[in-house]
Protein backbone atom coordinates (compact mmCIF):
# COMPACT_ATOMS: atom_id res chain seq x y z
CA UNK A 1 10.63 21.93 35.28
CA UNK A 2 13.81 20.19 35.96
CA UNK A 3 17.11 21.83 35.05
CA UNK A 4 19.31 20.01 32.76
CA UNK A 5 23.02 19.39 32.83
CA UNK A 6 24.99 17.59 30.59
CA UNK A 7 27.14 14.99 31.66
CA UNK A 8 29.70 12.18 29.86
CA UNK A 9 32.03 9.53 30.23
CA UNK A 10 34.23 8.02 27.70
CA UNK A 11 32.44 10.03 25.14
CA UNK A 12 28.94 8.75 26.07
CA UNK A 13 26.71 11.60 27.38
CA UNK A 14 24.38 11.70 30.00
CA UNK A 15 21.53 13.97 31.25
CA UNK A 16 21.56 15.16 34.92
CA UNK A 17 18.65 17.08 36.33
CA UNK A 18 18.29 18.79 39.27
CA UNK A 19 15.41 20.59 40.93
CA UNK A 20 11.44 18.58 40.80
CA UNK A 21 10.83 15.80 38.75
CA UNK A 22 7.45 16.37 37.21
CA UNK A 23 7.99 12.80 35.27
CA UNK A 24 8.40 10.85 38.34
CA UNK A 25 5.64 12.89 40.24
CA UNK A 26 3.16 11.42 37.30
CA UNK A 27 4.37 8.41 35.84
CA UNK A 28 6.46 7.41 38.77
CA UNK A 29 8.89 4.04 38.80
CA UNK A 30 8.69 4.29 35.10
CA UNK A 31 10.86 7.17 34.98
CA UNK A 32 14.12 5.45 36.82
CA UNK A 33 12.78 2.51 34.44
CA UNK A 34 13.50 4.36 31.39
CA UNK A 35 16.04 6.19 32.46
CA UNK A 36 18.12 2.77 32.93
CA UNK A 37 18.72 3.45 36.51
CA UNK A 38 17.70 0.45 38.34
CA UNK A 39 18.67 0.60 41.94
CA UNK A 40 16.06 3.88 42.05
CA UNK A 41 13.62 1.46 39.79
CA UNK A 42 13.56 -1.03 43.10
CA UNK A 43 13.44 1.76 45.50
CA UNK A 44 10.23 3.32 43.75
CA UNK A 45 8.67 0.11 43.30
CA UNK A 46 9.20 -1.63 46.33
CA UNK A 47 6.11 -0.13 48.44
CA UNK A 48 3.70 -1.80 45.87
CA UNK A 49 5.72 -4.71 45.43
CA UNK A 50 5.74 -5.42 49.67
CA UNK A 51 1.91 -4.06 49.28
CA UNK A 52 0.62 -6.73 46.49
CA UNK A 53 2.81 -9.39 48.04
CA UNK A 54 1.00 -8.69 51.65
CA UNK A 55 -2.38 -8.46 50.32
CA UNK A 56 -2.12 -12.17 47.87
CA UNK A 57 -0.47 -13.64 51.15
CA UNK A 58 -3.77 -12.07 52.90
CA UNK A 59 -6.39 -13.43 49.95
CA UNK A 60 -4.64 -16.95 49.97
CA UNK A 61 -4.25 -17.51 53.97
CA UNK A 62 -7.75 -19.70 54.86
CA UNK A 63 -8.42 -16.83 57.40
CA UNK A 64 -9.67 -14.59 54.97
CA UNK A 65 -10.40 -11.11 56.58
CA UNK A 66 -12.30 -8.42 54.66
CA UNK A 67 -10.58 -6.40 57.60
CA UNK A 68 -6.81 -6.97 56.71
CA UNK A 69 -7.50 -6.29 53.11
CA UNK A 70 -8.96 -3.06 53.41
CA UNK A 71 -6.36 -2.08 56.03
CA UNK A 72 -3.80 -3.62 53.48
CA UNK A 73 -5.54 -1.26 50.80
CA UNK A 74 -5.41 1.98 52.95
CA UNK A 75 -1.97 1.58 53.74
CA UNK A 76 -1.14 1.21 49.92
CA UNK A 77 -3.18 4.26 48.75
CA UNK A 78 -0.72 5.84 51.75
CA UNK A 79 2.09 4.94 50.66
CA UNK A 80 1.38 5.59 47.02
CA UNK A 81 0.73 9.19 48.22
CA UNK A 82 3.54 9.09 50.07
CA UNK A 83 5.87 8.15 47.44
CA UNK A 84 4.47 9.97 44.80
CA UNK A 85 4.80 13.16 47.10
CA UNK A 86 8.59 12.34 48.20
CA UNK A 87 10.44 10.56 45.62
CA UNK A 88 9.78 13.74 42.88
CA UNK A 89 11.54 15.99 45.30
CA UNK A 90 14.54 13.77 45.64
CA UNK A 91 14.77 11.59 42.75
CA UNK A 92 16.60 13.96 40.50
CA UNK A 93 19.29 14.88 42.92
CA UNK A 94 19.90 11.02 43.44
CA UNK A 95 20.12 10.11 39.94
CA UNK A 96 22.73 13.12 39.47
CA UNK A 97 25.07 12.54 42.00
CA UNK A 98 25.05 8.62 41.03
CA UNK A 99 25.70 9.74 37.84
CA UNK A 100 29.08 12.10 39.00
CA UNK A 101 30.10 8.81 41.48
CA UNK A 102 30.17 6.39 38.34
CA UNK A 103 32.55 9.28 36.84
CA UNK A 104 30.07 10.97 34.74
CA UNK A 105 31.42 14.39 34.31
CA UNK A 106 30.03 17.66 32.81
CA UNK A 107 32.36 18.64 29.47
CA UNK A 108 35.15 21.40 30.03
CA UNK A 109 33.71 23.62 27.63
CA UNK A 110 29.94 23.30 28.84
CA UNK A 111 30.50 26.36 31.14
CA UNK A 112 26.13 25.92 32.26
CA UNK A 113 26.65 22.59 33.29
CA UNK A 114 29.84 22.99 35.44
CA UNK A 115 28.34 25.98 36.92
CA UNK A 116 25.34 24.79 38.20
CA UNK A 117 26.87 21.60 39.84
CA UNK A 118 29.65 23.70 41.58
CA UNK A 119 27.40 26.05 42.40
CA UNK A 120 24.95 23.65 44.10
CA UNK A 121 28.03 21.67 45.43
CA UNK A 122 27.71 18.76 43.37
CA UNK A 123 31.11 19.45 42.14
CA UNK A 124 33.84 21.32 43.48
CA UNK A 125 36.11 24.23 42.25
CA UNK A 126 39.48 23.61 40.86
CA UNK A 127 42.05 26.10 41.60
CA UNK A 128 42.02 26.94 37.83
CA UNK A 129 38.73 27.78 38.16
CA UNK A 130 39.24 30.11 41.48
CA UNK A 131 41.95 32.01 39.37
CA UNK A 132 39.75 32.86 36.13
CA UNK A 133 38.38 35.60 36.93
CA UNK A 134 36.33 35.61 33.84
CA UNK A 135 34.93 32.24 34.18
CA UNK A 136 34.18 32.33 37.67
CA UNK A 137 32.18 35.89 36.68
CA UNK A 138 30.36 33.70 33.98
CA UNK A 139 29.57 31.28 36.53
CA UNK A 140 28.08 33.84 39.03
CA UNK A 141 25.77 34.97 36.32
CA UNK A 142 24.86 31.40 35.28
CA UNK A 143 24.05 30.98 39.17
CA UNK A 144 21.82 33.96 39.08
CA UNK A 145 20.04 32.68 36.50
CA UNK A 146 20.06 29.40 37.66
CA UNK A 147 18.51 31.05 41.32
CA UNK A 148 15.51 32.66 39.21
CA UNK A 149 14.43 29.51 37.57
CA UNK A 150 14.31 27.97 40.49
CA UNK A 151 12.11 30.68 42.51
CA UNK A 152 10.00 30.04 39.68
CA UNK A 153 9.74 26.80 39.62
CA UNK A 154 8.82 26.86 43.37
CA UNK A 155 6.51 29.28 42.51
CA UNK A 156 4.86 27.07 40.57
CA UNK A 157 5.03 23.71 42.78
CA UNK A 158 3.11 25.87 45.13
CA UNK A 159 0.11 26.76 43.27
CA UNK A 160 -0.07 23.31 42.20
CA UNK A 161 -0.25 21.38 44.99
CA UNK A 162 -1.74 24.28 46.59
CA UNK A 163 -4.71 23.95 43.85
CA UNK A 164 -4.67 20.07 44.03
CA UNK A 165 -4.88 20.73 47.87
CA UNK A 166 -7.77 23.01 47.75
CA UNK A 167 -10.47 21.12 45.40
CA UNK A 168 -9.51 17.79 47.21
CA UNK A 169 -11.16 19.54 50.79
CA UNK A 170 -13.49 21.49 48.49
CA UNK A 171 -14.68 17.75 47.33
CA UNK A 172 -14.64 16.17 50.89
CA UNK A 173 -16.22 19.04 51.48
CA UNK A 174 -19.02 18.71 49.15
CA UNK A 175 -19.43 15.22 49.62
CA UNK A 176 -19.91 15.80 53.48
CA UNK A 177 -23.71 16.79 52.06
């Protein structure tokens, strides 16, 4: 699960997330789609765009070759695996920090949100933030918490992919029969 921070601009809020994005992991493009963010909507969609333009260039040429289309078709189910194993990991820390570049800024009270992006460096400290004592000890504990979701949530990509690892060879496997 994604952590959530909040984030606004001229009074219009924003959610950040940071950590794996289960959303884009299983519904992919449509995620940057929804979320309005459309440079990211391009980036995600651009392997099958490039893939169905090759293969209808391929289908339409008169040198039809059943050879280039599956090679065109294993190189798409690659780079669908591909992106659907890479963009979850990264997506969320894009869309953030394009989010705090367009001025998008966590509130002053919302001590959760400005902790976790200074404490992951998205933000920095302020010197009235260094001399609080009492906020920066709030902060810490936020952090710690923060840390133990996290482990957690690692926890948990491992056993799932681990899993989804495990009865993919146990099906080659089987099917090897």
């Amino acid at each position: 699960m994604a952590i959530e921070v909040n984030l606004e601009k001229y009074g219009h809020r924003k959610k950040g997330f940071l950590g794996f994005s289960w959303t884009s992991f299983f519904f992919g493009f449509f995620v940057p789609l929804i979320r309005g963010d459309f440079k990211w909507f391009l980036i995600f969609i651009s392997p099958y765009l490039v893939i169905v333009i090759l293969t209808l260039f391929s289908l339409t040429t008169r040198t039809y070759n059943e050879d280039i289309v599956t090679v065109f078709a294993i190189f798409s189910l690659i780079l669908r695996l591909l992106t659907s194993l890479v963009f979850p990991f990264i997506y969320n820390s894009f869309y953030t920090k394009d989010l705090l570049k367009r001025g998008y800024l966590p509130p002053e009270d919302d001590d959760y949100s400005n902790a976790i992006l200074k404490g992951n460096r998205y933000l920095e400290y302020t010197n009235k933030d260094l001399l609080d004592k009492e906020k920066m000890e709030r902060y810490r504990l936020i952090i710690e918490q923060y840390e133990k979701e996290r482990k957690n949530n690692n926890i948990t990509l491992i056993i799932f992919f681990g899993s989804l690892i495990f009865i993919i060879v146990f099906f080659i496997f089987m099917a090897s029969y």
